[in-house]
N, C-alpha and C. Protein backbone atom coordinates (compact mmCIF):
# COMPACT_ATOMS: atom_id res chain seq x y z
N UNK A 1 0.84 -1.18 0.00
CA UNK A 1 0.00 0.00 0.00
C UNK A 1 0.89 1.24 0.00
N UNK A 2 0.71 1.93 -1.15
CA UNK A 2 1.66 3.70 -1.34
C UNK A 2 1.04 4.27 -0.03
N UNK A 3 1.43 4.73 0.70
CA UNK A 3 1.47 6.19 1.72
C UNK A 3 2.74 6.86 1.74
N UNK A 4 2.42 8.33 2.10
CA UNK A 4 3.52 9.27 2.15
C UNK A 4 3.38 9.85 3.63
N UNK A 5 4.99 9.69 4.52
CA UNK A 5 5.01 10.03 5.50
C UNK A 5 5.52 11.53 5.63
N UNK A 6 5.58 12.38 6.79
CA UNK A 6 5.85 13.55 6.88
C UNK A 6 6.94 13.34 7.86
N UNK A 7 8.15 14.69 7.43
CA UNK A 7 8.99 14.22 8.04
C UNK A 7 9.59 14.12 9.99
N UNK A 8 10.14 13.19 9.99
CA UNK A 8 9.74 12.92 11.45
C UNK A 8 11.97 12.91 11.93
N UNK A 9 12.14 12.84 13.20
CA UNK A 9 13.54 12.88 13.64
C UNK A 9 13.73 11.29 14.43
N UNK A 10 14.67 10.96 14.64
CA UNK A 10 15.07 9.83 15.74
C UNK A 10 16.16 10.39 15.96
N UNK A 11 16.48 9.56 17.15
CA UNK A 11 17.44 9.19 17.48
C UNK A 11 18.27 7.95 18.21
N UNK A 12 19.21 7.65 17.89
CA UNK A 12 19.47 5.98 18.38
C UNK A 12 21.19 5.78 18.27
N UNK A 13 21.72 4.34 18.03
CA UNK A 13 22.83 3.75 17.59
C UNK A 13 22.54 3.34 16.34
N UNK A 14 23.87 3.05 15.65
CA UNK A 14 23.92 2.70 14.57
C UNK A 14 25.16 1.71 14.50
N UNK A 15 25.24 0.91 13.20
CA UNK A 15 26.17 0.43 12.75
C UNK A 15 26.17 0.41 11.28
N UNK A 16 27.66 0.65 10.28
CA UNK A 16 27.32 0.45 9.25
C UNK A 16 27.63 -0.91 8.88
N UNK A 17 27.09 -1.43 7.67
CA UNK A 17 26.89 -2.85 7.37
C UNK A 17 26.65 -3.14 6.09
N UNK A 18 26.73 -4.36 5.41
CA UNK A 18 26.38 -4.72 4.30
C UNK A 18 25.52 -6.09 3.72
N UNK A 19 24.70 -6.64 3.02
CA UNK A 19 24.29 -7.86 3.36
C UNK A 19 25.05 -8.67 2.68
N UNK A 20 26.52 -8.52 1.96
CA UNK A 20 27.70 -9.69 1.60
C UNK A 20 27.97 -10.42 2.37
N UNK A 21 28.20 -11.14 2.14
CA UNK A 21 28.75 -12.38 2.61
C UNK A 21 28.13 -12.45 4.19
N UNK A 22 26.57 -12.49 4.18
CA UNK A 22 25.88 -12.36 5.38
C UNK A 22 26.39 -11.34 6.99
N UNK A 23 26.68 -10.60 6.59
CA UNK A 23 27.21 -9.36 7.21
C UNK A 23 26.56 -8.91 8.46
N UNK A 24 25.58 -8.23 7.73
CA UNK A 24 24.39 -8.06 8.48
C UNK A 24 23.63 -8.62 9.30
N UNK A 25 23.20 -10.07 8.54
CA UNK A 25 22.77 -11.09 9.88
C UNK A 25 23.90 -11.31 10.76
N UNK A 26 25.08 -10.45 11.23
CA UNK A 26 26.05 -10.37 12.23
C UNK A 26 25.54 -9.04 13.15
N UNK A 27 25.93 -8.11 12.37
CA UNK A 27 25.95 -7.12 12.89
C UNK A 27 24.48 -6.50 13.44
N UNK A 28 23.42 -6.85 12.47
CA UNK A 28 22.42 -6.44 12.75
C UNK A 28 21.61 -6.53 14.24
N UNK A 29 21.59 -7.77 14.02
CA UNK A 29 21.51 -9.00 15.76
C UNK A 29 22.42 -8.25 16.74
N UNK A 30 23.43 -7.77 16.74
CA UNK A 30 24.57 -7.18 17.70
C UNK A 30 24.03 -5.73 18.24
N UNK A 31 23.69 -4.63 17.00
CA UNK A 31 23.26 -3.91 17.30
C UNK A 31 21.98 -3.58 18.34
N UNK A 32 20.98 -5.04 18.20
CA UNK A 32 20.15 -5.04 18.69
C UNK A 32 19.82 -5.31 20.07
N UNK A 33 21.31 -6.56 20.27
CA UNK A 33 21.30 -6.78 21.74
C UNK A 33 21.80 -6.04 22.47
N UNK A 34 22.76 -4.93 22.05
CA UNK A 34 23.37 -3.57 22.60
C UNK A 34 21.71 -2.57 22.83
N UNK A 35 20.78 -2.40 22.36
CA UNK A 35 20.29 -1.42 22.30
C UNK A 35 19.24 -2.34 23.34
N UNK A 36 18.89 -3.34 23.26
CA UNK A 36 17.66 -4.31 24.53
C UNK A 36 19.13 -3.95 26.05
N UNK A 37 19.92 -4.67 25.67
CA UNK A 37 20.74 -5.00 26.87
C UNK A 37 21.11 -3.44 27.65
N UNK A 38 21.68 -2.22 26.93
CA UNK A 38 22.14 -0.99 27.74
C UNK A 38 20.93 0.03 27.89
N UNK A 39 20.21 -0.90 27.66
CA UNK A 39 18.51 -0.04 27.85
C UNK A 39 18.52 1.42 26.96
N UNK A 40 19.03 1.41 25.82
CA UNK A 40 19.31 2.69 24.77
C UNK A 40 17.84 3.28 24.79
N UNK A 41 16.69 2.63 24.76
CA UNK A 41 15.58 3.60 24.55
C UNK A 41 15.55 4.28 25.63
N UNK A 42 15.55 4.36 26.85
CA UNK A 42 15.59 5.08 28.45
C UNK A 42 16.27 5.93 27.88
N UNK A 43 17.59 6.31 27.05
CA UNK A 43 18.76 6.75 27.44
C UNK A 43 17.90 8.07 25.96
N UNK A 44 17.25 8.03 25.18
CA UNK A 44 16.63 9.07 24.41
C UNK A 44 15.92 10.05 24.88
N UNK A 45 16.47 11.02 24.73
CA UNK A 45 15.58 12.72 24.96
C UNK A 45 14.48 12.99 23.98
N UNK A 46 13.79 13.52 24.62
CA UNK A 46 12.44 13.88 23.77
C UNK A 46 11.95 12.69 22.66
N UNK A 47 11.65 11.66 23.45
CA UNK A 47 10.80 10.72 23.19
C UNK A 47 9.89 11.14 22.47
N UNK A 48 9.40 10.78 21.61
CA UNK A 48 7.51 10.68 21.51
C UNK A 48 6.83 9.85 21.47
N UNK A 49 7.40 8.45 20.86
CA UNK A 49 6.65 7.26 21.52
C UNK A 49 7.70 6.40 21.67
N UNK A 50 6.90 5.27 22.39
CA UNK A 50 8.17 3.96 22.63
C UNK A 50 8.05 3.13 21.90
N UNK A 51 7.48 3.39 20.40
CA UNK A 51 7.91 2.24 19.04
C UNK A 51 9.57 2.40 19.01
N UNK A 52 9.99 1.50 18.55
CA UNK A 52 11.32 1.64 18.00
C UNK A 52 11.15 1.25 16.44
N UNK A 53 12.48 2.03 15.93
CA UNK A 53 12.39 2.22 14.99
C UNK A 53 13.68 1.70 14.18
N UNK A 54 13.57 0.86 12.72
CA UNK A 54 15.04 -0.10 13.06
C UNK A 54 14.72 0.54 11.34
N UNK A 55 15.94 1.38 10.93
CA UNK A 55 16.43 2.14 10.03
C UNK A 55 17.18 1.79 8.86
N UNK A 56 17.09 1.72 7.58
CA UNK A 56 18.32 1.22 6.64
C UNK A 56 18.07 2.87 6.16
N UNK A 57 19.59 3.36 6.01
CA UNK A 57 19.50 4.34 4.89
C UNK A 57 21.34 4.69 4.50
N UNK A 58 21.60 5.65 3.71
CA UNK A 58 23.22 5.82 3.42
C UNK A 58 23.29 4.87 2.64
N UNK A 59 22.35 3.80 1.99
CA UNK A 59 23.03 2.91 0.87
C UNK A 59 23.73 3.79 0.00
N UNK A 60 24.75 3.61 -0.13
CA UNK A 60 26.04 3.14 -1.39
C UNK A 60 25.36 2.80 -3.22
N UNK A 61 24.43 2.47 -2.85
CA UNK A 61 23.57 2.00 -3.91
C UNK A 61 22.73 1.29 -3.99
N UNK A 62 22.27 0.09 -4.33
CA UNK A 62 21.24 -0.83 -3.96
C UNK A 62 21.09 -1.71 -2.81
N UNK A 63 20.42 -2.83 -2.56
CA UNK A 63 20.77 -2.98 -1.24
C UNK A 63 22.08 -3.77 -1.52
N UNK A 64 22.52 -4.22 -2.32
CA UNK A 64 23.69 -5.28 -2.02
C UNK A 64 24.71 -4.40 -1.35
N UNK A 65 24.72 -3.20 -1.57
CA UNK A 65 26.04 -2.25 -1.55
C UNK A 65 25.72 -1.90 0.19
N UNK A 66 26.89 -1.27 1.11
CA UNK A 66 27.26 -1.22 2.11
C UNK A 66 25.37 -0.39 2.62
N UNK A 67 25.36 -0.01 4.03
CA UNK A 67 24.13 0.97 4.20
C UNK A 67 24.16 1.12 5.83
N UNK A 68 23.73 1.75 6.12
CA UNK A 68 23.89 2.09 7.40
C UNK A 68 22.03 1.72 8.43
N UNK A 69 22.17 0.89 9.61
CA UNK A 69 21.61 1.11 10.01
C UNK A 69 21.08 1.52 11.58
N UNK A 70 20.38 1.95 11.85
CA UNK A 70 19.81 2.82 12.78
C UNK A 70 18.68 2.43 13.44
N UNK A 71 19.07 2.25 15.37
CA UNK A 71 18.03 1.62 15.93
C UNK A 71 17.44 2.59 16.87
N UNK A 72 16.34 3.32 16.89
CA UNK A 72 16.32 4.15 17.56
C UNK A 72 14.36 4.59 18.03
N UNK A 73 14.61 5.88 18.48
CA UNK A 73 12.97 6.06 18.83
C UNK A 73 12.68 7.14 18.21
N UNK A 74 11.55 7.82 17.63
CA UNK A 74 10.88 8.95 16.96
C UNK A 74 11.35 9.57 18.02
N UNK A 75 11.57 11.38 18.23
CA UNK A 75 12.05 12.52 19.07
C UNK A 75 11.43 13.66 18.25
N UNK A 76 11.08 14.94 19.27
CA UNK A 76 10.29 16.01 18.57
C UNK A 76 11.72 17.17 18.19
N UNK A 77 12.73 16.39 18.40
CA UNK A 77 13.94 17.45 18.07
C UNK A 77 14.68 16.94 17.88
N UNK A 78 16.22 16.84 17.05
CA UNK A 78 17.99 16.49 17.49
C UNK A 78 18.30 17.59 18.11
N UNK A 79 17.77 18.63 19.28
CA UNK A 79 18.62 19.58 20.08
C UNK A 79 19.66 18.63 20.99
N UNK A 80 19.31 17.41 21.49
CA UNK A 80 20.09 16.82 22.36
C UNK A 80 20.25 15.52 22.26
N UNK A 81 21.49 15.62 21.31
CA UNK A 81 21.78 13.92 20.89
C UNK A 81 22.86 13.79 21.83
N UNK A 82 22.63 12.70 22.92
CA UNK A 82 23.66 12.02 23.60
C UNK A 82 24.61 11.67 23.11
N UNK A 83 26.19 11.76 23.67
CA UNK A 83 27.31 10.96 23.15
C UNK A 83 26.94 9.64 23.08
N UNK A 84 27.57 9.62 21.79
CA UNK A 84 27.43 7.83 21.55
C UNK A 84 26.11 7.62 20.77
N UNK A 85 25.50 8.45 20.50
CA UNK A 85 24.03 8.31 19.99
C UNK A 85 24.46 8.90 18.46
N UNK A 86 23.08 8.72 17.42
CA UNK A 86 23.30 9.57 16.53
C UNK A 86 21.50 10.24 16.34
N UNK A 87 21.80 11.50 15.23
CA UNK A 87 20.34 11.69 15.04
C UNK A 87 20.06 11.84 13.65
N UNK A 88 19.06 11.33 13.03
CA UNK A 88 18.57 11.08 11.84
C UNK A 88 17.38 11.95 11.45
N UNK A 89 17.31 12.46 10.26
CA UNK A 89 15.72 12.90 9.55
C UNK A 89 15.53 12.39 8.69
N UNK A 90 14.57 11.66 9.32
CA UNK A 90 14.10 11.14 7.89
C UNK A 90 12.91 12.20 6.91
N UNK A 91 13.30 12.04 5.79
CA UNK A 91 12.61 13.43 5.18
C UNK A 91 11.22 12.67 4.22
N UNK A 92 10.04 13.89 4.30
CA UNK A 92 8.97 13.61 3.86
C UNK A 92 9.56 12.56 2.55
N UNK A 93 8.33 11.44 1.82
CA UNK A 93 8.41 10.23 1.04
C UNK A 93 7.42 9.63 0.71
N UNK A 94 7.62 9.38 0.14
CA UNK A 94 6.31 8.29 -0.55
C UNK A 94 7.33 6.90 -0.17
N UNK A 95 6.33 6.01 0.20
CA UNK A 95 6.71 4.13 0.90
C UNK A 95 5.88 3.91 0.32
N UNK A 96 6.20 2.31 0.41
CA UNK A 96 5.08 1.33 -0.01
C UNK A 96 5.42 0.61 1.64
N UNK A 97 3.83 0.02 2.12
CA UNK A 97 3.41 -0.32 3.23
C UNK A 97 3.90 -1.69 3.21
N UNK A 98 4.42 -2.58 4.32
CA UNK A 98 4.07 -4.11 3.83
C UNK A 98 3.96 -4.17 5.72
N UNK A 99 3.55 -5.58 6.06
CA UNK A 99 2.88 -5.70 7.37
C UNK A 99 3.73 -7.26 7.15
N UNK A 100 4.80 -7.19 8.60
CA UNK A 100 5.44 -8.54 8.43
C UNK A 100 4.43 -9.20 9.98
N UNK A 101 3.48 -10.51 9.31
CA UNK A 101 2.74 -10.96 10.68
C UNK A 101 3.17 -12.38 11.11
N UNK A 102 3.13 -12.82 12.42
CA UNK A 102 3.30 -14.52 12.62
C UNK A 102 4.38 -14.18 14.09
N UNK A 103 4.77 -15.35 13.86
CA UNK A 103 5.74 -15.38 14.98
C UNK A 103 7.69 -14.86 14.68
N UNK A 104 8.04 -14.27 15.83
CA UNK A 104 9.35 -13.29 15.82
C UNK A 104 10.16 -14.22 15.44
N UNK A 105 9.96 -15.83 15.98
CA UNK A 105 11.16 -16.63 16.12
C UNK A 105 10.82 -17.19 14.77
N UNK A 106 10.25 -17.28 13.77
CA UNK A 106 9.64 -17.65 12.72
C UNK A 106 10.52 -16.96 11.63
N UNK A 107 11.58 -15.70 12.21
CA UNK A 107 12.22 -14.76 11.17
C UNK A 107 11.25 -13.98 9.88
N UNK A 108 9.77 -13.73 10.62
CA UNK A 108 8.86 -13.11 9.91
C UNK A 108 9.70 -11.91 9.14
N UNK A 109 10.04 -10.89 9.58
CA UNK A 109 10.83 -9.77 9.52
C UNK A 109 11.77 -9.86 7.83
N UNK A 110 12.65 -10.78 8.06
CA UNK A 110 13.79 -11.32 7.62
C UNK A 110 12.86 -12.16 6.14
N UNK A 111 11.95 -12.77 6.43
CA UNK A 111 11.39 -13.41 5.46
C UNK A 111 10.53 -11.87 4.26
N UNK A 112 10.25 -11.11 5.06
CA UNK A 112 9.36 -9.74 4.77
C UNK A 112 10.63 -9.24 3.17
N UNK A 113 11.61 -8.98 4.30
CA UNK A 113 12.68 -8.50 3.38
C UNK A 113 13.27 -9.33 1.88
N UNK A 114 12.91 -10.23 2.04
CA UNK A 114 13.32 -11.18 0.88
C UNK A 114 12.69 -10.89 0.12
N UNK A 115 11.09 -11.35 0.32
CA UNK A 115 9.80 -11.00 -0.48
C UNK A 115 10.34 -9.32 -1.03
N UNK A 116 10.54 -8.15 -0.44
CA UNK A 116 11.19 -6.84 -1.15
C UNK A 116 12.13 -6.84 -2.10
N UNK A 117 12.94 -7.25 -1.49
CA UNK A 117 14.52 -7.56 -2.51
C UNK A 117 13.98 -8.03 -3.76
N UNK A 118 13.17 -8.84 -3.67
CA UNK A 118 12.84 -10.11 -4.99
C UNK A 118 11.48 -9.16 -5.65
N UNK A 119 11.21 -8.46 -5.03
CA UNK A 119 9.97 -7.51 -5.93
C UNK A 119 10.61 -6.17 -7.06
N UNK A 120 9.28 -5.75 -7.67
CA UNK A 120 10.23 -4.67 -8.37
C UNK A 120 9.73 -3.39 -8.27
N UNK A 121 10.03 -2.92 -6.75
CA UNK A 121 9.36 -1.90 -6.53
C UNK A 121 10.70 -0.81 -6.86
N UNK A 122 10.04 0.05 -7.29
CA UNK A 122 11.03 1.59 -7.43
C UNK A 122 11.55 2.49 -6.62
N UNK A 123 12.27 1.79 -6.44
CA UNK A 123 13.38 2.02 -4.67
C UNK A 123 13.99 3.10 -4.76
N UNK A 124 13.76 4.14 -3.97
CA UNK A 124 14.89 5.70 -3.97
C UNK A 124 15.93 5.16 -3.04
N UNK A 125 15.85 4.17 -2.34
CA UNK A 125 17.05 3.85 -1.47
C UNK A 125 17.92 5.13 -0.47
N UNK A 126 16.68 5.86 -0.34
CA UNK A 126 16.87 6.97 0.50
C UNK A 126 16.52 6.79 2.38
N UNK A 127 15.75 6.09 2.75
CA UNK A 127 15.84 5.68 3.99
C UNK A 127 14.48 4.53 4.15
N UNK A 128 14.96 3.60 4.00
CA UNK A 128 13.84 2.26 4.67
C UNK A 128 13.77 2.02 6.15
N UNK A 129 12.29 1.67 6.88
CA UNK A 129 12.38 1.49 7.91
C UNK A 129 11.36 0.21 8.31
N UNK A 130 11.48 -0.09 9.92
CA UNK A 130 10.36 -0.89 10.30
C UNK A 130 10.59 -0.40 11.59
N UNK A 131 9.00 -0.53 12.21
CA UNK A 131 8.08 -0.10 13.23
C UNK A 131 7.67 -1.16 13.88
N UNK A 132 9.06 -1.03 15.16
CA UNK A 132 8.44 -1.85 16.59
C UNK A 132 7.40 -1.02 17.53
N UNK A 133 6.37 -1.18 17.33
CA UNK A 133 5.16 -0.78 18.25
C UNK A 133 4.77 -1.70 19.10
N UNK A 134 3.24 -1.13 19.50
CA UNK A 134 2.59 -2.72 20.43
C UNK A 134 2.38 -3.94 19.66
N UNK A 135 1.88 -4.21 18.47
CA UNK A 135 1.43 -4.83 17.95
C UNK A 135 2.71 -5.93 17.59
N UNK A 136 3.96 -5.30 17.74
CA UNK A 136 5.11 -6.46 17.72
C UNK A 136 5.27 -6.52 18.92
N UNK A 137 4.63 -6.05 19.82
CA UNK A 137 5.42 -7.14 21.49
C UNK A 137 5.09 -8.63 21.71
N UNK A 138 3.80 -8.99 21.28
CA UNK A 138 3.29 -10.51 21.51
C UNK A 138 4.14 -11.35 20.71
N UNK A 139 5.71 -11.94 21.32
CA UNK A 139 6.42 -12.73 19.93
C UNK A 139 5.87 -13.85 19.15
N UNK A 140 4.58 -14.32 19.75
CA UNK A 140 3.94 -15.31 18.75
C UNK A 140 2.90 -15.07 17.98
N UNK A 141 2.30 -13.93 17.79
CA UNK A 141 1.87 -13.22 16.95
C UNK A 141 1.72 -11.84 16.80
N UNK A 142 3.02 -11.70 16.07
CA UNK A 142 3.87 -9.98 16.15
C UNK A 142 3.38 -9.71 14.70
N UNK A 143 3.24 -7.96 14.72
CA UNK A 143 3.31 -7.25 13.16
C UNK A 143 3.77 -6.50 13.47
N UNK A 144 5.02 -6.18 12.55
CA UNK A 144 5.98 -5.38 12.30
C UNK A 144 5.81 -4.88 10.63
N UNK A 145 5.60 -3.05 11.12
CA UNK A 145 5.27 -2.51 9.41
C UNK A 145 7.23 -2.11 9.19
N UNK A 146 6.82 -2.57 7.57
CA UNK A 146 7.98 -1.81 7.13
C UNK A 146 7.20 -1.11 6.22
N UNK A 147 8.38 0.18 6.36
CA UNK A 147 8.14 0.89 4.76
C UNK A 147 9.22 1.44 4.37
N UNK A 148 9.10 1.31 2.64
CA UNK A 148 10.02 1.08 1.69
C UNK A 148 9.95 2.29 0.95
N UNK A 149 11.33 3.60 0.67
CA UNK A 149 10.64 4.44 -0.05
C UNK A 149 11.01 4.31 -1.19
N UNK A 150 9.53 4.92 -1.86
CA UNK A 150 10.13 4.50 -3.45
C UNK A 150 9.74 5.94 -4.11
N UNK A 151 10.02 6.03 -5.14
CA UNK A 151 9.27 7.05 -6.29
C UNK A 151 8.05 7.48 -6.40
């Protein structure tokens, strides 16, 4: 489903990464247990909600090529990005909607992304995201939206 978001700020950790030679399924997982384990959402100023928000953007080029991603929470400002943190805008876009549903341990998410890669949507490769809200806390039947921006 096309929707166009308006532009919104985070802030979080990052790592950059690539999906060669399974990269990412390294780093990605790492980033994540750093941001559950040092309690990184507590540690964000000017919250606005407690979705988290798990970021691809800075591709290099398509996805094969390097990209940076970003785990973080929506904020009504970057006036006060903590050391060690970074802050992101993501700028107004047109996405395409997709809704990853089922169980977490199922690699719903991960399966979501394949189904993308293998589609032929018209990718600006300007900042992709997915949305941990409530609706992904139940891990045996989680939805997690991504959206993809395209043209």
């Amino acid at each position: 489903m096309k929707t166009t978001i308006e532009k919104f700020f985070v802030i979080g950790i990052s790592v950059r990464t690539t999906n060669e030679g399974g990269q990412a399924a390294k780093d990605i997982p790492q980033l994540w247990e750093k941001f559950i384990t040092e309690n990184i959402a507590a540690k964000i100023p000017s919250k606005v909600s407690d979705s988290v928000y798990g970021i691809y953007t800075e591709y290099e080029g398509d996805y094969t090529q390097p990209y940076t991603t970003v785990l973080g929470c929506k904020v009504s400002s970057l006036d006060n990005i903590p050391d060690g943190f970074i802050g992101l805008t993501i700028k107004a876009d047109n996405y395409e909607k997709y809704t990853a549903k089922g169980k977490m341990s199922d690699d719903i998410v991960y399966k979501k992304w394949t189904e993308i890669w293998q589609s032929n949507l018209n990718r600006t490769y300007l900042a992709d995201f997915e949305v941990y809200g409530e609706r992904s806390v139940d891990m045996d039947n989680a939805e997690v939206d991504i959206f993809i921006s395209v043209k």
